[in-house]
N, C-alpha and C. Protein backbone atom coordinates (compact mmCIF):
# COMPACT_ATOMS: atom_id res chain seq x y z
N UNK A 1 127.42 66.14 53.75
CA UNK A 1 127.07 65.67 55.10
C UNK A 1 126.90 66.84 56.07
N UNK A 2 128.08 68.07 55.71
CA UNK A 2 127.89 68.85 56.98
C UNK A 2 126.42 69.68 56.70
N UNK A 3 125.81 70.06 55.25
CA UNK A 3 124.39 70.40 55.27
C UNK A 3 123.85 70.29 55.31
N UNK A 4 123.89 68.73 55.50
CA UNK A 4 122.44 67.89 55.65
C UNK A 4 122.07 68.00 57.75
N UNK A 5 123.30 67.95 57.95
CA UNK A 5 123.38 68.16 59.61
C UNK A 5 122.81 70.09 60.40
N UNK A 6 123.32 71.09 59.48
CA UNK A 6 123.32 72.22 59.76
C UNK A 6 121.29 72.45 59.30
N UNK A 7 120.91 71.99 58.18
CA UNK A 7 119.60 71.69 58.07
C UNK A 7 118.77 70.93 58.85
N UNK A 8 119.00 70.04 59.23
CA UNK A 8 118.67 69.30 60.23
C UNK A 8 118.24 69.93 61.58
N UNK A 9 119.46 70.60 61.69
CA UNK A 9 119.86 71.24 63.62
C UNK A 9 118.45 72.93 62.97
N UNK A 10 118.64 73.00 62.08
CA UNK A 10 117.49 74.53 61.60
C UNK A 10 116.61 74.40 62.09
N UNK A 11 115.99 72.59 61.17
CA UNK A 11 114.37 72.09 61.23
C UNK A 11 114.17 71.87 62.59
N UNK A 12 114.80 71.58 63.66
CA UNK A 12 114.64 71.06 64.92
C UNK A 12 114.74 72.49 65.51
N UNK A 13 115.09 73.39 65.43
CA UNK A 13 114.90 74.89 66.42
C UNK A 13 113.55 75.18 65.81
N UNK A 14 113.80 74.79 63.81
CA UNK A 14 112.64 76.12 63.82
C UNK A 14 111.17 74.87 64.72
N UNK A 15 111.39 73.70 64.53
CA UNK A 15 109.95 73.08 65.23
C UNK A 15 109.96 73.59 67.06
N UNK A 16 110.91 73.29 67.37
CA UNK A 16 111.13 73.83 68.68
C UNK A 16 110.31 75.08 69.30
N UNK A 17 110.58 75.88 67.90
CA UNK A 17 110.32 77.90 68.24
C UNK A 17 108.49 77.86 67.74
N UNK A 18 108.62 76.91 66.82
CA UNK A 18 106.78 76.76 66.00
C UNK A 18 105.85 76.18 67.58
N UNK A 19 106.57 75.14 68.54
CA UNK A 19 105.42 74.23 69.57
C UNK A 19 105.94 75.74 70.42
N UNK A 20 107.33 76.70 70.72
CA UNK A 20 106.77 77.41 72.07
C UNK A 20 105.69 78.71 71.10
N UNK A 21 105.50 79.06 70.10
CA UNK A 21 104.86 80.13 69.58
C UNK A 21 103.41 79.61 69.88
N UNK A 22 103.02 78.28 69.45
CA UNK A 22 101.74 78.08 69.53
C UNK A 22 101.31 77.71 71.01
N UNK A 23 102.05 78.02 72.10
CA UNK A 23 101.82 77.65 73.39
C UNK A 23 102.08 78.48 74.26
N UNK A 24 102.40 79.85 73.99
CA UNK A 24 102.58 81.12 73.63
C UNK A 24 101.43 81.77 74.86
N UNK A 25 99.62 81.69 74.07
CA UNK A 25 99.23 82.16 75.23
C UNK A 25 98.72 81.99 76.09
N UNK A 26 99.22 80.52 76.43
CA UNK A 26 99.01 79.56 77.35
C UNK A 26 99.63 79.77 78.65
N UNK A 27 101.18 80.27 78.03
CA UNK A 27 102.15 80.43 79.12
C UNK A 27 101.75 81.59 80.15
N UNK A 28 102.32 81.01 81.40
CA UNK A 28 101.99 82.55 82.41
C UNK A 28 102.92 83.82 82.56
N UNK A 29 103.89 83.42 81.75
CA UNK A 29 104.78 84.58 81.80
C UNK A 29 104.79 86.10 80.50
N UNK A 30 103.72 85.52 79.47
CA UNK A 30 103.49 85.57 78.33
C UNK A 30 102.74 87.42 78.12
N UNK A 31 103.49 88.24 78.02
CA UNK A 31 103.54 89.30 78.18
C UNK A 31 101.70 90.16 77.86
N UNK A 32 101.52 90.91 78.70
CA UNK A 32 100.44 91.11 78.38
C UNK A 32 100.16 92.96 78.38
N UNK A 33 99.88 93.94 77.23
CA UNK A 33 99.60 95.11 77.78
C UNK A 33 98.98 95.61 78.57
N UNK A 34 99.63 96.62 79.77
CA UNK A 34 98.42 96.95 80.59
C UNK A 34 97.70 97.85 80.52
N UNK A 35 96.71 97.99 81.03
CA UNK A 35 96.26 99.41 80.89
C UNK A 35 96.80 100.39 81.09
N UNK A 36 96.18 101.70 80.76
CA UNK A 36 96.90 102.38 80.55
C UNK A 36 96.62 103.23 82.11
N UNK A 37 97.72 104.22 82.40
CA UNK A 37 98.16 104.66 83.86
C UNK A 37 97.19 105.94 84.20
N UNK A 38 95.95 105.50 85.06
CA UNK A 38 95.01 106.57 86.09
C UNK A 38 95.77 107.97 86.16
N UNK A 39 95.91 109.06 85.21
CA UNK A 39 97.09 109.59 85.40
C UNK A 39 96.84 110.78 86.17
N UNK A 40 94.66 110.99 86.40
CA UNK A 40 94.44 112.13 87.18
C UNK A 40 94.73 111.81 88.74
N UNK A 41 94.22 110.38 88.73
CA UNK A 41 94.54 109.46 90.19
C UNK A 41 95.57 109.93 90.91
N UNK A 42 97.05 109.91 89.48
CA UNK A 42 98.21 109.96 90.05
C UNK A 42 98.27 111.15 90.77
N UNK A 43 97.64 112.14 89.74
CA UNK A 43 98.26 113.67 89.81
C UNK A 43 97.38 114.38 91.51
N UNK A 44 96.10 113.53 91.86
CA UNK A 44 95.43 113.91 92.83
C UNK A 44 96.04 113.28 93.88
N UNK A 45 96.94 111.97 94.16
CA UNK A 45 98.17 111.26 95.29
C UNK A 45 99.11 112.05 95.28
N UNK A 46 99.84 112.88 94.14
CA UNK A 46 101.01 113.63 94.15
C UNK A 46 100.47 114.75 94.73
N UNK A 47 99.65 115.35 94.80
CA UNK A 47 99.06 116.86 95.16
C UNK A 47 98.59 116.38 96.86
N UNK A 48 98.43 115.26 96.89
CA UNK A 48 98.26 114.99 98.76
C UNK A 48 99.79 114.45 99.10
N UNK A 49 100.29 114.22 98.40
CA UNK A 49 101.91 113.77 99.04
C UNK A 49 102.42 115.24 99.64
N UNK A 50 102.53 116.58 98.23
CA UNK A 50 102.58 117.44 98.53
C UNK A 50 102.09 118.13 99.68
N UNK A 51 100.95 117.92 99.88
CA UNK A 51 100.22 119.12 100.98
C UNK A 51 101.05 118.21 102.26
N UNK A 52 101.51 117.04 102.32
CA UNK A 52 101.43 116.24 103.56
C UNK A 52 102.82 116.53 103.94
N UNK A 53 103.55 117.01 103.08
CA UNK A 53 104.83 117.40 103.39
C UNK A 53 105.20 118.69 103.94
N UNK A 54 104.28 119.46 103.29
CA UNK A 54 103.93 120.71 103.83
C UNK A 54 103.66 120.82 105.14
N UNK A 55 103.28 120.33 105.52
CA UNK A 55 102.10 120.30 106.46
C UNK A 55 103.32 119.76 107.50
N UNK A 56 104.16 118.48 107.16
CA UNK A 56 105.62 118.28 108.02
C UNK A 56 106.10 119.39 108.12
N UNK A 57 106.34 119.98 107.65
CA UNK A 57 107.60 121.08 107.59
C UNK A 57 106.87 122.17 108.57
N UNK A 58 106.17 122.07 108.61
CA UNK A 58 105.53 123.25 109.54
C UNK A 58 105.31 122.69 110.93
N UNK A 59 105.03 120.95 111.33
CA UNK A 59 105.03 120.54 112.16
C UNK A 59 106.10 120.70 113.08
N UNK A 60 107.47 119.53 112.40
CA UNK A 60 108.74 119.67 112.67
C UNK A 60 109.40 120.76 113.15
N UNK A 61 109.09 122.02 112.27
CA UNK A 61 109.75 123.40 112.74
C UNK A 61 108.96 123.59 113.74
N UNK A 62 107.71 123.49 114.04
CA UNK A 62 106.99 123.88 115.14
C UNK A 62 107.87 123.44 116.53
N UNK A 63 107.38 122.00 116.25
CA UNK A 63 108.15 120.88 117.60
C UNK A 63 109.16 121.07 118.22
N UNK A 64 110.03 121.43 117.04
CA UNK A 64 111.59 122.36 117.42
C UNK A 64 111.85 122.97 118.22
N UNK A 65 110.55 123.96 118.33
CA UNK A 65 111.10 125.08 119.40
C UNK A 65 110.05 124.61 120.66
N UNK A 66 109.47 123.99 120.84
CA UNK A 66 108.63 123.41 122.08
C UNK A 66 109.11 122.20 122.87
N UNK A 67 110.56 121.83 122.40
CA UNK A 67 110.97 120.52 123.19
C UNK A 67 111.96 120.95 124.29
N UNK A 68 111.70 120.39 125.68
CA UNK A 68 112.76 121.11 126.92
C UNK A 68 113.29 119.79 127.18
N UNK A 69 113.92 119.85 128.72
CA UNK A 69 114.51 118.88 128.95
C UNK A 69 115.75 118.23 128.68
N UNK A 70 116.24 116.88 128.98
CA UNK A 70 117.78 116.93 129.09
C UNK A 70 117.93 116.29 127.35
N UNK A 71 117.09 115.76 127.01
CA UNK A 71 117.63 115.29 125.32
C UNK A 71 117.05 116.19 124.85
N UNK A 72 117.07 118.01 124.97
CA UNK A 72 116.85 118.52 124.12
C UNK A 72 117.51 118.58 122.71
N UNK A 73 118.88 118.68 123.13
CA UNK A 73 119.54 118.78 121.45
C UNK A 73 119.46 117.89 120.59
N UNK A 74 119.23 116.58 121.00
CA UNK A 74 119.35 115.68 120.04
C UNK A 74 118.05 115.38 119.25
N UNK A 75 117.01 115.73 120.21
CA UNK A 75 115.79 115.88 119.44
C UNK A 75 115.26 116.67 118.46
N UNK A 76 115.74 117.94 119.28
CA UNK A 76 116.08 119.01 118.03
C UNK A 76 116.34 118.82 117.22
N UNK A 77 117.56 118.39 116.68
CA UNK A 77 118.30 118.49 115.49
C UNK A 77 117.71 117.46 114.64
N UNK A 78 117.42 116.26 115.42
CA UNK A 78 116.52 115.43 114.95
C UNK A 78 115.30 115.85 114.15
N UNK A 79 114.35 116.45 114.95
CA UNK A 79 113.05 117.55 114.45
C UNK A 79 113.26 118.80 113.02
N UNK A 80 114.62 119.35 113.14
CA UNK A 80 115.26 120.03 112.11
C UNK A 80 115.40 119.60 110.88
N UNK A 81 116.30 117.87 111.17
CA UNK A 81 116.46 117.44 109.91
C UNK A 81 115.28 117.04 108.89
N UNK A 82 114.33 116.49 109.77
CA UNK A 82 113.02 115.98 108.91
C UNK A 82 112.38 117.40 108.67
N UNK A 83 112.02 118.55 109.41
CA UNK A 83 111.74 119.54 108.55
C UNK A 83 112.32 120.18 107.31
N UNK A 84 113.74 120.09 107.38
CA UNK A 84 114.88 120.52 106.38
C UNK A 84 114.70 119.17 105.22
N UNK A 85 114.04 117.76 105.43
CA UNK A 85 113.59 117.27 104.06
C UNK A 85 112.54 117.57 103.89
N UNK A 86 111.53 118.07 104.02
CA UNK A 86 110.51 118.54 103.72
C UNK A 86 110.13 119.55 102.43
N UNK A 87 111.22 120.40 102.49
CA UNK A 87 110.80 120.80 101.07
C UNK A 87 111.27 120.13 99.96
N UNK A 88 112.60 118.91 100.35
CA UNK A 88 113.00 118.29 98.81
C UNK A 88 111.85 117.72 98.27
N UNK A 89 111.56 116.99 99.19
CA UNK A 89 110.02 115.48 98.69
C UNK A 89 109.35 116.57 98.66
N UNK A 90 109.04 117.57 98.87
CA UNK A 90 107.68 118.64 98.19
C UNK A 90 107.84 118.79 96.68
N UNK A 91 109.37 119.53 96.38
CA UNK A 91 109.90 119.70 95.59
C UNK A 91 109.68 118.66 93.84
N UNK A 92 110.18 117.37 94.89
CA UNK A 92 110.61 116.54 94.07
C UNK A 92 108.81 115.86 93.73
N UNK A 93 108.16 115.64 94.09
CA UNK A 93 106.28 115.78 94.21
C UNK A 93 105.70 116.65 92.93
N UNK A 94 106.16 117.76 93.33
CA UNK A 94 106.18 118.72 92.31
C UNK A 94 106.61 118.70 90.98
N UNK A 95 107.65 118.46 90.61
CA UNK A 95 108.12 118.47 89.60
C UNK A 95 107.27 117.02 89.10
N UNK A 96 107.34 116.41 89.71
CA UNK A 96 106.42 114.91 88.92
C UNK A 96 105.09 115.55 88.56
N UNK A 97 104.43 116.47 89.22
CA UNK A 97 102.91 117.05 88.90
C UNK A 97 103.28 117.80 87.62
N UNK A 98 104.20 118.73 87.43
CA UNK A 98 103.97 119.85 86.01
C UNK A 98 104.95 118.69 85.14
N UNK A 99 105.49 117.62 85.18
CA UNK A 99 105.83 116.60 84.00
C UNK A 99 104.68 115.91 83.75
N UNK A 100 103.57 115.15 84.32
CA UNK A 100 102.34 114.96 84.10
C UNK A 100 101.32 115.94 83.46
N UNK A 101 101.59 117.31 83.10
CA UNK A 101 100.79 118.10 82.90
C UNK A 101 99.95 118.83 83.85
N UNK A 102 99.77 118.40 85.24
CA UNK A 102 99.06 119.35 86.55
C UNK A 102 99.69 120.22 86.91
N UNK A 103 98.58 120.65 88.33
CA UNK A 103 99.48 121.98 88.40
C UNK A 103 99.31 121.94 89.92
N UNK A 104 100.22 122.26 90.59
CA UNK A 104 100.91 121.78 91.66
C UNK A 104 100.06 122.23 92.69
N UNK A 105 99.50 121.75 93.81
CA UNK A 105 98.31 122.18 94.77
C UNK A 105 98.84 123.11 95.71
N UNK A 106 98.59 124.23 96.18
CA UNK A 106 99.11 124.73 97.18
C UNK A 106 98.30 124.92 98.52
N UNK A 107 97.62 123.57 98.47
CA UNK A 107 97.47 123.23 99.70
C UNK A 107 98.09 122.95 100.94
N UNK A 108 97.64 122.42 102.17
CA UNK A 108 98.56 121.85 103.04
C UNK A 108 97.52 121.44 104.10
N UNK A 109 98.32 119.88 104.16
CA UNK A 109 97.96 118.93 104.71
C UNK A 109 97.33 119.29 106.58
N UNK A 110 96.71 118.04 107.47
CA UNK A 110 96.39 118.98 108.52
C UNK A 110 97.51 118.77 109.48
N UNK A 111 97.00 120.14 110.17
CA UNK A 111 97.95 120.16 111.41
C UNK A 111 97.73 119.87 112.82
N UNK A 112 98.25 118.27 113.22
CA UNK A 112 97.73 117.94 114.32
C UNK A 112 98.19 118.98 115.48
N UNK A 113 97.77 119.28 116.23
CA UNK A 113 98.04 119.84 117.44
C UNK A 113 97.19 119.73 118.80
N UNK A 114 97.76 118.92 119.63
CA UNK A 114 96.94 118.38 121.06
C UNK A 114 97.86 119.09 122.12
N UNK A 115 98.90 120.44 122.12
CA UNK A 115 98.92 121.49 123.19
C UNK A 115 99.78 120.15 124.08
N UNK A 116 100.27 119.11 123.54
CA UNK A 116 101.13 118.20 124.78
C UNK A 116 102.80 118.30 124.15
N UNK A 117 103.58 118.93 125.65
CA UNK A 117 104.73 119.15 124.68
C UNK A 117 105.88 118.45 125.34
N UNK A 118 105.64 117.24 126.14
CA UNK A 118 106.41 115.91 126.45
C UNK A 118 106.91 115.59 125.19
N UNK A 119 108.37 114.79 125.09
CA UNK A 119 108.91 114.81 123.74
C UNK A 119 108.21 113.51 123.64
N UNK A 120 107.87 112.53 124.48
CA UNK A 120 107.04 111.28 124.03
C UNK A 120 105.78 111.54 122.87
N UNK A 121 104.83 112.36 123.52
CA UNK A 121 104.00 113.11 122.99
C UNK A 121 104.02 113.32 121.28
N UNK A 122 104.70 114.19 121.63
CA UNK A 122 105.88 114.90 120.17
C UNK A 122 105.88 113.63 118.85
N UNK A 123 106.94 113.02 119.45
CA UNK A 123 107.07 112.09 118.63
C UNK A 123 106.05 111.00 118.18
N UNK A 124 105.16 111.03 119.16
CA UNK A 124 103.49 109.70 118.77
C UNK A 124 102.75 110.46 117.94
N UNK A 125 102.93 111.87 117.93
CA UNK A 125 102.31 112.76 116.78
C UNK A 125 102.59 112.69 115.37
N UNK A 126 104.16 112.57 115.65
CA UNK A 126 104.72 112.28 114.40
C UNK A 126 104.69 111.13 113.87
N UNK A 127 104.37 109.55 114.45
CA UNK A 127 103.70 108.35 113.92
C UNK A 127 102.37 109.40 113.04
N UNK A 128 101.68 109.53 114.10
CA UNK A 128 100.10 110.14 113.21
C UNK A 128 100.72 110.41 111.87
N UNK A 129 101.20 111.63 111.76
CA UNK A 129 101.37 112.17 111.18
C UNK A 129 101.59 111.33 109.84
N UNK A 130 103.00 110.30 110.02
CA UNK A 130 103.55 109.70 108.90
C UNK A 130 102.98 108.64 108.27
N UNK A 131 101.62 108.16 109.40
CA UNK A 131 100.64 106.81 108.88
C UNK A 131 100.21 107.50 107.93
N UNK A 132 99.62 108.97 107.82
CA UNK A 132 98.91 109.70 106.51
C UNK A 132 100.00 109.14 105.40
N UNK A 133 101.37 109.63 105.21
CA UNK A 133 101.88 109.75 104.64
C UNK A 133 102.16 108.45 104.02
N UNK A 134 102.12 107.13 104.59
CA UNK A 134 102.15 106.03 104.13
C UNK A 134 101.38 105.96 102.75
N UNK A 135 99.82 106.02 103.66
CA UNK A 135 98.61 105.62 102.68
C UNK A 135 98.97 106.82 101.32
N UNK A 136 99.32 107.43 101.54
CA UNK A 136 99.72 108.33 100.20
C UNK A 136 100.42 107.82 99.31
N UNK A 137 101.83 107.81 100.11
CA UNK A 137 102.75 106.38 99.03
C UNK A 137 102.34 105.36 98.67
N UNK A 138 101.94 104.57 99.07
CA UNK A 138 101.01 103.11 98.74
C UNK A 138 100.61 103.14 97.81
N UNK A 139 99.73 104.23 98.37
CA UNK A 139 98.40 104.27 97.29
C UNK A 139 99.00 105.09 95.82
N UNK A 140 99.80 106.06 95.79
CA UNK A 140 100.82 106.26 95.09
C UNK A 140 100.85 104.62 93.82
N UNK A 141 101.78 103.96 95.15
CA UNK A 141 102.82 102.96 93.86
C UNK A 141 101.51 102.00 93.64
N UNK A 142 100.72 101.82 94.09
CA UNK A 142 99.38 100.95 93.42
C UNK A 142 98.79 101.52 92.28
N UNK A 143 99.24 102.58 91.87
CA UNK A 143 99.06 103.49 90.58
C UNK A 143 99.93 102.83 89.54
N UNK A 144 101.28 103.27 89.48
CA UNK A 144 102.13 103.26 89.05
C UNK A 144 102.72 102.07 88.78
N UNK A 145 102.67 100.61 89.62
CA UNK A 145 103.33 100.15 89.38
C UNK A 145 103.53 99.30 88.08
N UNK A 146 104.40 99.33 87.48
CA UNK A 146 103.88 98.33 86.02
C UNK A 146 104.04 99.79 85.00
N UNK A 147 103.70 100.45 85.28
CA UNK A 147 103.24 101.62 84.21
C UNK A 147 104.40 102.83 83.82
N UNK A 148 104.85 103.20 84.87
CA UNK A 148 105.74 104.44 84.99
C UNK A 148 106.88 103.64 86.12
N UNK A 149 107.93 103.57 85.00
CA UNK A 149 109.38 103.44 85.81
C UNK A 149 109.99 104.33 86.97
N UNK A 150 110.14 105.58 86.42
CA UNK A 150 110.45 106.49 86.93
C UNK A 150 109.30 106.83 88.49
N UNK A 151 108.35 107.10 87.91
CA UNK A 151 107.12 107.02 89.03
C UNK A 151 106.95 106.12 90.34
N UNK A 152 107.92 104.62 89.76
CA UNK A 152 107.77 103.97 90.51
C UNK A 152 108.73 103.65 91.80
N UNK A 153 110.08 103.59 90.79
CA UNK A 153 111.55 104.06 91.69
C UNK A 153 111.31 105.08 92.76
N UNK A 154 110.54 106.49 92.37
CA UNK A 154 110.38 107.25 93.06
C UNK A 154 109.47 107.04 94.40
N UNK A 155 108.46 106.32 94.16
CA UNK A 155 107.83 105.70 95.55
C UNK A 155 108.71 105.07 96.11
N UNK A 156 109.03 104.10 95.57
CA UNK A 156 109.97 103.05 96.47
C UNK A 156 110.97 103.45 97.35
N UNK A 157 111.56 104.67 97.09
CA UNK A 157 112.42 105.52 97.48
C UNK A 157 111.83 106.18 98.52
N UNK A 158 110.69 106.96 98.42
CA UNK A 158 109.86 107.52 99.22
C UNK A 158 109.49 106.57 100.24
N UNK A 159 109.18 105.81 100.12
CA UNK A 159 108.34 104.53 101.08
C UNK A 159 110.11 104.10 101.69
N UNK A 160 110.95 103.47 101.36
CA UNK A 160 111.76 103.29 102.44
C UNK A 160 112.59 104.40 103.30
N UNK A 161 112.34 105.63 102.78
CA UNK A 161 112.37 106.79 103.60
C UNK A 161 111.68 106.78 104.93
N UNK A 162 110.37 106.40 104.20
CA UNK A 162 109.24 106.73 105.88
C UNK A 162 109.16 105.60 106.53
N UNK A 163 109.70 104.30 105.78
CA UNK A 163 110.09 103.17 106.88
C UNK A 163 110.78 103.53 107.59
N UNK A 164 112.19 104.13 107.35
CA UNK A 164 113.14 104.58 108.15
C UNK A 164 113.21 105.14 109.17
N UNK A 165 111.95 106.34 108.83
CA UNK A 165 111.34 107.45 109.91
C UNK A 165 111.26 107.06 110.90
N UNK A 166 110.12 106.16 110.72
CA UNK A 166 109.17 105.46 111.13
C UNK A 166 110.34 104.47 112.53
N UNK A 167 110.69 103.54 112.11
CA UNK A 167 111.80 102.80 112.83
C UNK A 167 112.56 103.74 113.70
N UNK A 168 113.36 104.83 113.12
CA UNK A 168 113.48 105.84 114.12
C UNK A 168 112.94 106.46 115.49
N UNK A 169 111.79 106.25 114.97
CA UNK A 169 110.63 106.88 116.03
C UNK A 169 110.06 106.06 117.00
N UNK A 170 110.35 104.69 116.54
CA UNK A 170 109.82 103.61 117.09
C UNK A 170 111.33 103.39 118.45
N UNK A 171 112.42 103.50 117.80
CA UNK A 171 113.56 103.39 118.58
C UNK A 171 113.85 104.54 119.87
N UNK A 172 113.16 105.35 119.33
CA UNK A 172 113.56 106.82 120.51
C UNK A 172 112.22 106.29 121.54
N UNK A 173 111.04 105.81 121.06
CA UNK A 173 109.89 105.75 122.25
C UNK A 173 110.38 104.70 122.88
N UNK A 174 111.19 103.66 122.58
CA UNK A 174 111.40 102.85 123.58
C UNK A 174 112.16 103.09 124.73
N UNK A 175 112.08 102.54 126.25
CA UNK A 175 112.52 102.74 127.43
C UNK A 175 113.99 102.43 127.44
N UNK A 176 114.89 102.88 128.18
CA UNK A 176 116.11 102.52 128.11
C UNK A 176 116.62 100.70 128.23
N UNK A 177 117.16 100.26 127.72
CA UNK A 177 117.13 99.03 128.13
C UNK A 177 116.36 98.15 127.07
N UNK A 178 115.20 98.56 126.78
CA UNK A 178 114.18 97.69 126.08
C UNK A 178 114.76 97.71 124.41
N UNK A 179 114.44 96.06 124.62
CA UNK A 179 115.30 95.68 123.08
C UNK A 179 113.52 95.44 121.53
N UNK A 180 112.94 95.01 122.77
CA UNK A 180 111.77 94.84 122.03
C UNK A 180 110.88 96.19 121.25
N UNK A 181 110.45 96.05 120.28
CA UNK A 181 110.05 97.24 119.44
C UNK A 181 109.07 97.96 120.16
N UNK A 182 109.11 99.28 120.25
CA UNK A 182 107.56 100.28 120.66
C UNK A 182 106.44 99.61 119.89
N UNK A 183 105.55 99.03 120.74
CA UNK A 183 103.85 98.33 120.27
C UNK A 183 102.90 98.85 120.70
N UNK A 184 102.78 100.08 120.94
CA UNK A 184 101.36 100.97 121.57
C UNK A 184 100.54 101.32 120.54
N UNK A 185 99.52 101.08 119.88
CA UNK A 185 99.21 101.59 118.76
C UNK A 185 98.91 100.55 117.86
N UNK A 186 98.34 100.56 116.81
CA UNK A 186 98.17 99.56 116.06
C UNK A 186 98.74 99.59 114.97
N UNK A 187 99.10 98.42 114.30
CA UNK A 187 99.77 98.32 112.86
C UNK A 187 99.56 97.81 111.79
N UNK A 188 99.23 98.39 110.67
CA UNK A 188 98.26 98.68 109.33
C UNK A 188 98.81 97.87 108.61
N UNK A 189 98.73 96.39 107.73
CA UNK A 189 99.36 96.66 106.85
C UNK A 189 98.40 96.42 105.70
N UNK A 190 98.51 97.60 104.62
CA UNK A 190 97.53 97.64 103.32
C UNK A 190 97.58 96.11 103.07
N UNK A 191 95.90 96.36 102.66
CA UNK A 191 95.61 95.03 101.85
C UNK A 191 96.24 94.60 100.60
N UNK A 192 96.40 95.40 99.87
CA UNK A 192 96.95 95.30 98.23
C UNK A 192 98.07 94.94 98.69
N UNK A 193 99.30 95.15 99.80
CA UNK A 193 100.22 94.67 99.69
C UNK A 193 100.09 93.35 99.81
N UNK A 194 99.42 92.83 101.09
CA UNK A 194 99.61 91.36 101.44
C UNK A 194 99.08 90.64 99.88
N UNK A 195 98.66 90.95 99.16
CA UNK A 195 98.18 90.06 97.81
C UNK A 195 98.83 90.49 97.05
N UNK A 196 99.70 91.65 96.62
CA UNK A 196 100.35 92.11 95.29
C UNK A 196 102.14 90.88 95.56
N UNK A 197 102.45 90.82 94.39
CA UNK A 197 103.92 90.17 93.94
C UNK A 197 104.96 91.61 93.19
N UNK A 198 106.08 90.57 93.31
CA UNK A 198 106.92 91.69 93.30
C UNK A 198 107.55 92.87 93.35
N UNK A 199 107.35 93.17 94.81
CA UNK A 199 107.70 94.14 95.58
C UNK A 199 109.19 94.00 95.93
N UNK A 200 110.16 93.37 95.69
CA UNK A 200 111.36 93.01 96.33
C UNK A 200 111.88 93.67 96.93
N UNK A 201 111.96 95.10 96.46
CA UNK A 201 112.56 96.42 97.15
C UNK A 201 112.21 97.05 98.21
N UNK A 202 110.63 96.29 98.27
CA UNK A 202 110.39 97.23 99.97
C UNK A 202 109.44 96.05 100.68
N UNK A 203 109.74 94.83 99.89
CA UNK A 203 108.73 93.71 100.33
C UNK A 203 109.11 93.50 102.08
N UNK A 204 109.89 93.59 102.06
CA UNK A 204 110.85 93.35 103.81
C UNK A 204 110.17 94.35 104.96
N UNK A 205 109.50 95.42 104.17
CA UNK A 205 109.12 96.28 104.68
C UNK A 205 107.48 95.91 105.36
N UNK A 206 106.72 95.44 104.14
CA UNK A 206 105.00 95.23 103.73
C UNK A 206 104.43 96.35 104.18
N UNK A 207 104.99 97.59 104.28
CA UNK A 207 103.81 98.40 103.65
C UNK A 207 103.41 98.71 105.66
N UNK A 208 103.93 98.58 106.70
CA UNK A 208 103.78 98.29 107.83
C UNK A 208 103.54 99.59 108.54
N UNK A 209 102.12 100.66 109.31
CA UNK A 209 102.30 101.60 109.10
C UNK A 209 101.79 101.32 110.90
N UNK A 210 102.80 102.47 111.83
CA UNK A 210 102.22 102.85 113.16
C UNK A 210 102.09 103.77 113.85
N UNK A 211 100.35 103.90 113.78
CA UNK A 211 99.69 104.65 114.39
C UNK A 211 99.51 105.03 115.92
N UNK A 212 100.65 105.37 116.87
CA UNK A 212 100.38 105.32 117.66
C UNK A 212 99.65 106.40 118.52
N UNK A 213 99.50 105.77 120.17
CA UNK A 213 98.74 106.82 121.32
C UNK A 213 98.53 106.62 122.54
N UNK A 214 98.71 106.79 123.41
CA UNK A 214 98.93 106.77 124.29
C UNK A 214 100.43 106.58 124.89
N UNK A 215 100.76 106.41 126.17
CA UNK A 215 102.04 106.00 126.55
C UNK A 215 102.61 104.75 126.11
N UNK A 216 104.02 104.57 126.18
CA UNK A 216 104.68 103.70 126.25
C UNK A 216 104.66 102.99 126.87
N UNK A 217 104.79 101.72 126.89
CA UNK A 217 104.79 100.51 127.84
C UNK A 217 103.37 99.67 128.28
């Protein structure tokens, strides 16, 4: 009796496992290879991530020494620290280019300069500046995603960095008092994001990039 039952309970999985195999590639979850990863694409986004960082680090240190006034120090140090990351994410850019097989650009990105050295100013430069840097990452993990783990963590990482910036910058332009976000400028958000799925890690974010100019308020 008990083998006729243990045979029984077999024939009923193995029919079970026979209707999901033959329904298999029907299903939408039903694994599919992807192509394979644009890898000069990548290596030509990593070589503009690079120059764009560059190109920070020379900004930042610039700004540094051109800011007066009564929040000088805090801006400063502020302006310091984002130049002082500037060479890691170069760094770390880099090393992803000679593991791909390229060879690392020693270019550098451009250098805005409009001669205005109001720290308002300053800092709407540095929006400019970091909208480049967006479309780099983006366009980055629209490479990668699906393809390269490592590649991809590493955007994601990158991208809620320059959200961060970004929010930062948005918090110092606002007026004392004002709870509502700095809105001067317009705000990007890539197309591929609003249509791509599973982003969870920076979905909160969408990819939200601001370009600003003129004054505040």
């Amino acid at each position: 009796m008990a083998l006729f039952r243990i045979s029984s309970c077999d024939a009923e999985s193995a029919l079970l496992m026979g209707r999901a195999c033959s329904n298999a590639e029907d299903s939408p979850t039903t694994f599919r290879k992807k192509p394979f990863m644009d890898n000069q694409a990548v290596l030509t986004t990593l070589d503009r991530i690079m120059e764009l960082e560059l190109a920070g680090v020379v900004r930042y240190t610039h700004c540094a020494l051109i800011v007066y006034g009564y929040n000088l120090i805090s801006i400063v140090v502020w302006l310091q620290k984002n130049a002082d990351a500037g060479p890691l994410h170069l760094r770390a850019a880099g090393d992803l280019v000679t593991w791909l097989g390229g060879h690392p650009s020693l270019g550098i990105g451009p250098l805005l300069e409009y001669h205005k050295h109001d720290s308002g100013d300053i800092l709407r430069e540095s929006l400019e500046h970091e909208a480049e840097a967006f479309k780099a990452c983006y366009g980055l993990l629209d490479l990668v995603r699906d393809q390269d783990v490592r590649l991809d963590e590493y955007e994601r990482d990158m991208i809620a960095e320059e959200v961060a910036h970004r929010d930062e910058v948005n918090k110092m332009l606002r007026r004392p008092g004002q709870i509502e976000p700095y809105t001067s400028g317009v705000f990007v958000e890539p197309r591929s994001r609003r249509a791509s799925q599973g982003d969870s890690g920076i979905h909160r974010h969408r990819g939200r990039m601001l370009a600003a100019a003129g004054n505040p308020g």
